[in-house]
PDB file of N, CA and C in Angstrom:
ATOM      1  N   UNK A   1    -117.825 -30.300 -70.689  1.00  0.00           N
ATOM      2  CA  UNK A   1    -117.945 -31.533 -69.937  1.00  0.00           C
ATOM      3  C   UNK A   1    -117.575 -32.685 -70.868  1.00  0.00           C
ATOM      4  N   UNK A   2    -116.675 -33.583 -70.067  1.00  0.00           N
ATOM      5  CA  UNK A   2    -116.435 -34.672 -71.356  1.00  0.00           C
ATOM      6  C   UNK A   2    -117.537 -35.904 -71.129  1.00  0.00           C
ATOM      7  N   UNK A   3    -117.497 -36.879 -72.383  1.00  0.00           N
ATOM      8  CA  UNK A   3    -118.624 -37.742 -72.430  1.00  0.00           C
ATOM      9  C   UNK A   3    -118.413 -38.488 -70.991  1.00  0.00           C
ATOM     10  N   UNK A   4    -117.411 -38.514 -69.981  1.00  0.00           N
ATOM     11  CA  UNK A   4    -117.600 -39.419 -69.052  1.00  0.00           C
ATOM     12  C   UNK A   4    -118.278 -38.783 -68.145  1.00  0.00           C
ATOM     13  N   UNK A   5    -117.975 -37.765 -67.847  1.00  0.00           N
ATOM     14  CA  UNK A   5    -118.363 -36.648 -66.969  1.00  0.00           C
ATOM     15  C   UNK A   5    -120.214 -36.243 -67.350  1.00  0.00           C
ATOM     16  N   UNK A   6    -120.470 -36.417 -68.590  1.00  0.00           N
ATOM     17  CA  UNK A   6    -121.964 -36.494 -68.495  1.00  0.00           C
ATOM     18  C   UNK A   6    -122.940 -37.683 -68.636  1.00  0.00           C
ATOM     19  N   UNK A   7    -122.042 -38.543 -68.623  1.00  0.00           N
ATOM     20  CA  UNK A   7    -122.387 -40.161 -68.123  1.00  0.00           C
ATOM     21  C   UNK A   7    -122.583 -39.761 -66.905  1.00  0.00           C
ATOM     22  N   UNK A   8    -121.647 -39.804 -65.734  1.00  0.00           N
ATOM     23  CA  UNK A   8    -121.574 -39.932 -64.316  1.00  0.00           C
ATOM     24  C   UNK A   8    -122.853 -38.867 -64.197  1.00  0.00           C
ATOM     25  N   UNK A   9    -122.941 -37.504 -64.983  1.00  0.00           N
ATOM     26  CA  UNK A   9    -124.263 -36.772 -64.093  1.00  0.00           C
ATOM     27  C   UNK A   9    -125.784 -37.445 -64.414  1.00  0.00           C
ATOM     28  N   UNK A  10    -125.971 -38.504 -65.535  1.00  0.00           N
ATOM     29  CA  UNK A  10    -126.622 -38.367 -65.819  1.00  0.00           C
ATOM     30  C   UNK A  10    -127.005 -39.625 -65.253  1.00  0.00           C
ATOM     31  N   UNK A  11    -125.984 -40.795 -64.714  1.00  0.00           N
ATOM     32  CA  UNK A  11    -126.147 -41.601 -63.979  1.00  0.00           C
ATOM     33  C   UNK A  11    -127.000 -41.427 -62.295  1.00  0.00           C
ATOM     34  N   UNK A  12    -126.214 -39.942 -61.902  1.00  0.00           N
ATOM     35  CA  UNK A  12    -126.113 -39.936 -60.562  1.00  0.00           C
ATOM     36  C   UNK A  12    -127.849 -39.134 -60.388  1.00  0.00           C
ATOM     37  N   UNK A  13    -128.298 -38.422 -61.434  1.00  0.00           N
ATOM     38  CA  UNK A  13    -129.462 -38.160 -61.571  1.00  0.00           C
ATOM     39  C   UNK A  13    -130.492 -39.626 -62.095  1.00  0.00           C
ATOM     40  N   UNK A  14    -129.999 -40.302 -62.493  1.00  0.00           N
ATOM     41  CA  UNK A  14    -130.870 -41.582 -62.565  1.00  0.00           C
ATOM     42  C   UNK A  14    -130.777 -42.520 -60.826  1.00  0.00           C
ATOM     43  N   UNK A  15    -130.037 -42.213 -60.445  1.00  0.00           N
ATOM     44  CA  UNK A  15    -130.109 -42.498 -58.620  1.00  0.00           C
ATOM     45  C   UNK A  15    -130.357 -42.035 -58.040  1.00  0.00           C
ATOM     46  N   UNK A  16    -130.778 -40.695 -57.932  1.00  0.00           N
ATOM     47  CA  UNK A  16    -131.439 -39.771 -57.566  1.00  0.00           C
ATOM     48  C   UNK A  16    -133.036 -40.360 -57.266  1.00  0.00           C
ATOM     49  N   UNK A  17    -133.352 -40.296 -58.511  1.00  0.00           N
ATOM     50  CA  UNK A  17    -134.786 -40.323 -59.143  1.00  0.00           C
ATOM     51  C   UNK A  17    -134.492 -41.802 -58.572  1.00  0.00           C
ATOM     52  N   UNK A  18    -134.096 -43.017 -58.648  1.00  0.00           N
ATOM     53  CA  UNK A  18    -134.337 -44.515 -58.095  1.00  0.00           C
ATOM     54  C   UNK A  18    -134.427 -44.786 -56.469  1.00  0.00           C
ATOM     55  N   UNK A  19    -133.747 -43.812 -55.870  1.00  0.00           N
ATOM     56  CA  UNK A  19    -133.572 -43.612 -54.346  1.00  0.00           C
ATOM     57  C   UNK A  19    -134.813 -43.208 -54.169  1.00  0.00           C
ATOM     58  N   UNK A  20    -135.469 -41.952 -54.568  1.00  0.00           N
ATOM     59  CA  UNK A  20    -136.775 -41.295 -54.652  1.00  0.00           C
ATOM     60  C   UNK A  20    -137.522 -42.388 -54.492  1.00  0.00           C
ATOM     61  N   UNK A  21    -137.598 -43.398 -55.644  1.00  0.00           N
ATOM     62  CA  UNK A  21    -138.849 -44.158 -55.761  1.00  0.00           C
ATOM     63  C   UNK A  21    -138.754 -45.426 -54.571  1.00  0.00           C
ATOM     64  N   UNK A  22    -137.739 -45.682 -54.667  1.00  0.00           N
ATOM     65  CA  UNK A  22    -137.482 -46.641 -53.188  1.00  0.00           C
ATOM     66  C   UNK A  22    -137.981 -46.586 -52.353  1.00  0.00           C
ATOM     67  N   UNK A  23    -138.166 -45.158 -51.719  1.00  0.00           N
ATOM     68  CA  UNK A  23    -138.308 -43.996 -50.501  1.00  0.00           C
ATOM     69  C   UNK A  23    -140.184 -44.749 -50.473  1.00  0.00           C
ATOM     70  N   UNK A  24    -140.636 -43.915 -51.893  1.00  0.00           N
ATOM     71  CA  UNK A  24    -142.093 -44.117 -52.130  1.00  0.00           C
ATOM     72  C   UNK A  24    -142.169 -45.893 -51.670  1.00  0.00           C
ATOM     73  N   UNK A  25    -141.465 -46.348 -52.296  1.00  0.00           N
ATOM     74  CA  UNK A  25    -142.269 -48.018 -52.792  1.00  0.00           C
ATOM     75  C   UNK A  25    -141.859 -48.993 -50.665  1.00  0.00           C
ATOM     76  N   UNK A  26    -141.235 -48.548 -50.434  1.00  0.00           N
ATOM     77  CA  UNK A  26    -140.885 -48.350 -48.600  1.00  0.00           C
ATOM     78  C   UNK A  26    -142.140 -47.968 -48.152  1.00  0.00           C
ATOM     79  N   UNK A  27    -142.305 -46.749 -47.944  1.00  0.00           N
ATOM     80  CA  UNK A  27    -143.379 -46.193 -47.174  1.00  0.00           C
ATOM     81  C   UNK A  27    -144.688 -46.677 -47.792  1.00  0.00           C
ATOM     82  N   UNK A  28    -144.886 -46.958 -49.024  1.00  0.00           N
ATOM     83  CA  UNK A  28    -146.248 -47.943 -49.234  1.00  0.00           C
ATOM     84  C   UNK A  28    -146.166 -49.209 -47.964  1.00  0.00           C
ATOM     85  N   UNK A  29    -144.905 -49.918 -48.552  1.00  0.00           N
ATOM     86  CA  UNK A  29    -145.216 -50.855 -47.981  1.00  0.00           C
ATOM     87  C   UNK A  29    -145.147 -51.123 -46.225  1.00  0.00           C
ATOM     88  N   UNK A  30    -144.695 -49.729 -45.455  1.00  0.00           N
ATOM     89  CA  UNK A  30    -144.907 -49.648 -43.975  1.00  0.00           C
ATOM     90  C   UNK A  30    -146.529 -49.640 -44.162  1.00  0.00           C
ATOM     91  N   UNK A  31    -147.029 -49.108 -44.857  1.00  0.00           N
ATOM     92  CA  UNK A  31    -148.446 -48.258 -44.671  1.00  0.00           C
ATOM     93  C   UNK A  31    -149.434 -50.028 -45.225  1.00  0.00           C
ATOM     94  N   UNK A  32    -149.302 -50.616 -45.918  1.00  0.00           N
ATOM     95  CA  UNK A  32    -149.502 -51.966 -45.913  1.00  0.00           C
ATOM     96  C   UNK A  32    -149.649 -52.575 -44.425  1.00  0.00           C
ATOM     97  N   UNK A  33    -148.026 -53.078 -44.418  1.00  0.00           N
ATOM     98  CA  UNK A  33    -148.290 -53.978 -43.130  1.00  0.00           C
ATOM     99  C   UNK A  33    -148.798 -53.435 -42.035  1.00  0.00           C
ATOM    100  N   UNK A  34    -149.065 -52.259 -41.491  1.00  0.00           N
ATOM    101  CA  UNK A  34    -150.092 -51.619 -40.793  1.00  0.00           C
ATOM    102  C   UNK A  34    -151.475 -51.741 -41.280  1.00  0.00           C
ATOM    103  N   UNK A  35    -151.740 -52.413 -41.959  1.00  0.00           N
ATOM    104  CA  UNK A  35    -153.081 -52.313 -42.403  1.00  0.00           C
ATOM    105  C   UNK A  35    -153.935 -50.824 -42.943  1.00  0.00           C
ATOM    106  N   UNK A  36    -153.435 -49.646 -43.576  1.00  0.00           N
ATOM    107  CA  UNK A  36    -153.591 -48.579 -43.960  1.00  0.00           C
ATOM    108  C   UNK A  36    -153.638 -49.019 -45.618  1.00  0.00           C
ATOM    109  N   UNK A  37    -154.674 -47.883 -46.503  1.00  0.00           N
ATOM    110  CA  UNK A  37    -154.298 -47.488 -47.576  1.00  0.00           C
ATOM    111  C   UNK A  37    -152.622 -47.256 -47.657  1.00  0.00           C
ATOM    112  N   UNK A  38    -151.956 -47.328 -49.031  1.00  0.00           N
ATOM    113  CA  UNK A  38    -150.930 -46.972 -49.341  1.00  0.00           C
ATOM    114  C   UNK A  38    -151.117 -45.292 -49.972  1.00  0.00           C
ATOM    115  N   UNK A  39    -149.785 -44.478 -49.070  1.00  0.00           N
ATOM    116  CA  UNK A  39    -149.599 -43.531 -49.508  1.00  0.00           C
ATOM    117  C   UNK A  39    -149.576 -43.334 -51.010  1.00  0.00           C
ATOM    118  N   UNK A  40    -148.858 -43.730 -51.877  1.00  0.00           N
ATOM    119  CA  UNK A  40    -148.343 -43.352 -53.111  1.00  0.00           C
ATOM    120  C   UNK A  40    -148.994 -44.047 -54.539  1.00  0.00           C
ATOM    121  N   UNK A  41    -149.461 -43.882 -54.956  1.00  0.00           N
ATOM    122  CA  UNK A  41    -150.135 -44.469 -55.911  1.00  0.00           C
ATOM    123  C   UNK A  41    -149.748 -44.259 -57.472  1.00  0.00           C
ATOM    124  N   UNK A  42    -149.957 -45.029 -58.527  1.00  0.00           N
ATOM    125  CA  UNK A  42    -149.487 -44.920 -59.816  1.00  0.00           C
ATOM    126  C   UNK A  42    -149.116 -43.534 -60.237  1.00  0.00           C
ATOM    127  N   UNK A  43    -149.767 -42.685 -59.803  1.00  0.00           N
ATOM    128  CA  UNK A  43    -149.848 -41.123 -60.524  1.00  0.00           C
ATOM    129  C   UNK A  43    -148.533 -40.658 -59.658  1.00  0.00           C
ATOM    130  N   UNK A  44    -148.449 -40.655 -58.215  1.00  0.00           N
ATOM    131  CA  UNK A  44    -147.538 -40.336 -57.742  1.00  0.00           C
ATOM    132  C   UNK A  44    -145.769 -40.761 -58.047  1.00  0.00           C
ATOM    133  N   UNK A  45    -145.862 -42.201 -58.724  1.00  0.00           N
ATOM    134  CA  UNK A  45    -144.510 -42.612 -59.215  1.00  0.00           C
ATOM    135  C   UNK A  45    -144.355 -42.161 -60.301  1.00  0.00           C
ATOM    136  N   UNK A  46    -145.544 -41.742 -61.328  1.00  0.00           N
ATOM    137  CA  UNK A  46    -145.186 -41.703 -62.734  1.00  0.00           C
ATOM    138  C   UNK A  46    -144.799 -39.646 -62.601  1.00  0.00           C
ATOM    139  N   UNK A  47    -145.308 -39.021 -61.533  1.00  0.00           N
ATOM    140  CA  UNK A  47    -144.698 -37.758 -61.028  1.00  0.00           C
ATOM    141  C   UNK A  47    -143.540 -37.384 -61.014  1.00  0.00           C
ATOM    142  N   UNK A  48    -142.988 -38.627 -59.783  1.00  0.00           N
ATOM    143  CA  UNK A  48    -141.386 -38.945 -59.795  1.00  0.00           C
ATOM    144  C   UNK A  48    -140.524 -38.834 -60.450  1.00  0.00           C
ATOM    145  N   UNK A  49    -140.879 -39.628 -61.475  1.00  0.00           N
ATOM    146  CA  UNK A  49    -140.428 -39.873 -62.697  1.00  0.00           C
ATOM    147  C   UNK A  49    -140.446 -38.154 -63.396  1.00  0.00           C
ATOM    148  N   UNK A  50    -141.226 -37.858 -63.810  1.00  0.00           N
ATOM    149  CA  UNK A  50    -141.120 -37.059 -64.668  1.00  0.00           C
ATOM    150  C   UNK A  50    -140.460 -35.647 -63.749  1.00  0.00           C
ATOM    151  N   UNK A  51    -140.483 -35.542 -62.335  1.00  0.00           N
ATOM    152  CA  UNK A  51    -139.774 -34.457 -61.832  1.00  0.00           C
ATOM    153  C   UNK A  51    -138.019 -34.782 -61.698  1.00  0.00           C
ATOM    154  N   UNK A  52    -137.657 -35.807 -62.831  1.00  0.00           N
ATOM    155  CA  UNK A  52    -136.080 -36.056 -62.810  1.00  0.00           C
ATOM    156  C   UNK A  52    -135.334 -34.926 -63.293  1.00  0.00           C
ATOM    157  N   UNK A  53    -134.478 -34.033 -62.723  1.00  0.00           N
ATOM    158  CA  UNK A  53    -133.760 -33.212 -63.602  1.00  0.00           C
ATOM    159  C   UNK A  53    -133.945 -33.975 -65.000  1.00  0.00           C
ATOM    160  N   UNK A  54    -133.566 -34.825 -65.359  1.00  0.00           N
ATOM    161  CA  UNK A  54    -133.278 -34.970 -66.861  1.00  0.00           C
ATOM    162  C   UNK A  54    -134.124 -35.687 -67.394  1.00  0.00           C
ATOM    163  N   UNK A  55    -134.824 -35.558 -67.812  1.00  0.00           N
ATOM    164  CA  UNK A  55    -135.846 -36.306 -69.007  1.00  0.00           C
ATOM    165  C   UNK A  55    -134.928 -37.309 -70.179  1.00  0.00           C
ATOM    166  N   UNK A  56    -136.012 -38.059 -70.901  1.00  0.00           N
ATOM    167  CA  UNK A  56    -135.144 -38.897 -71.737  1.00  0.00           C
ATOM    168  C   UNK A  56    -134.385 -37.701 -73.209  1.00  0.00           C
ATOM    169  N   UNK A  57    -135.591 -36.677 -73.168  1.00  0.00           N
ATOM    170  CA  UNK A  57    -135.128 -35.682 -74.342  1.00  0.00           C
ATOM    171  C   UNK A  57    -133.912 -34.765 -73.985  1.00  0.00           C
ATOM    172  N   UNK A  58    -133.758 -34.569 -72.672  1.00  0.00           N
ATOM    173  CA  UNK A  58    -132.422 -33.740 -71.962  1.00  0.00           C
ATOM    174  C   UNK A  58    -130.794 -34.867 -71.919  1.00  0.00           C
ATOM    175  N   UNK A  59    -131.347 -36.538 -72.157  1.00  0.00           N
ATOM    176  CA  UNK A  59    -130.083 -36.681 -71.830  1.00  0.00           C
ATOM    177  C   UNK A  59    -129.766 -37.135 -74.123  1.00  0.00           C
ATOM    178  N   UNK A  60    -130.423 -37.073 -74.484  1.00  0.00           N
ATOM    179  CA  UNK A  60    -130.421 -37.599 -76.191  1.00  0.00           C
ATOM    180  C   UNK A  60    -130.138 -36.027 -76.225  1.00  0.00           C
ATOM    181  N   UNK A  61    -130.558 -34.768 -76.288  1.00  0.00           N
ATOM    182  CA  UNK A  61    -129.633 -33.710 -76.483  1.00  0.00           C
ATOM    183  C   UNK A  61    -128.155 -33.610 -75.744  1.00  0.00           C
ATOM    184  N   UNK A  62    -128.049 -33.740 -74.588  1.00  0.00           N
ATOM    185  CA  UNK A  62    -126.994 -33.680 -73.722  1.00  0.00           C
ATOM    186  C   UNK A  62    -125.694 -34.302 -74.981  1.00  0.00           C
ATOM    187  N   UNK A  63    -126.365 -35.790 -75.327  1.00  0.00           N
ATOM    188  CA  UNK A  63    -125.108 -36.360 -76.261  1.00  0.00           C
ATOM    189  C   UNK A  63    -125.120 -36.206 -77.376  1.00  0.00           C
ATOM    190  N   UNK A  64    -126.087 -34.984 -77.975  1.00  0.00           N
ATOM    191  CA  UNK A  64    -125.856 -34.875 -79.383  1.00  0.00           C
ATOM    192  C   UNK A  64    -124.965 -33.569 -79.268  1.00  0.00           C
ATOM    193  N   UNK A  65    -124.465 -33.180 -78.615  1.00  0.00           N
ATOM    194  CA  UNK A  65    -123.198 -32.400 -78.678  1.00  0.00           C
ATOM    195  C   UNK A  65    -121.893 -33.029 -79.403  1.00  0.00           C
TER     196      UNK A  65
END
């Protein structure tokens, strides 16, 4: 894979994971203006986060090739 080509995956997995949290930080805020608890809470974004295909240690190996 050349360095652009694992830019773009590693981009398109960082939009991945930002779409994800959108999704979450949305449906809080339906569940708000209804007057409800919010679904998703700190633990649940920092989840998100860490269920990214790529971690910060997967993309610092990725470019030490």
């Amino acid at each position: 894979m050349t360095p652009e080509q694992q830019a773009a995956f590693i981009m398109a997995q960082a939009a991945i994971t930002m779409a994800r949290v959108a999704g979450m930080q949305a449906e809080n805020q339906l569940y708000l203006s209804l007057w409800h608890p919010v679904k998703y809470r700190e633990d649940a974004f920092e989840e998100a986060a860490n269920h990214a295909t790529l971690g910060h240690n997967a993309v610092i190996s990725f470019f030490a090739n």
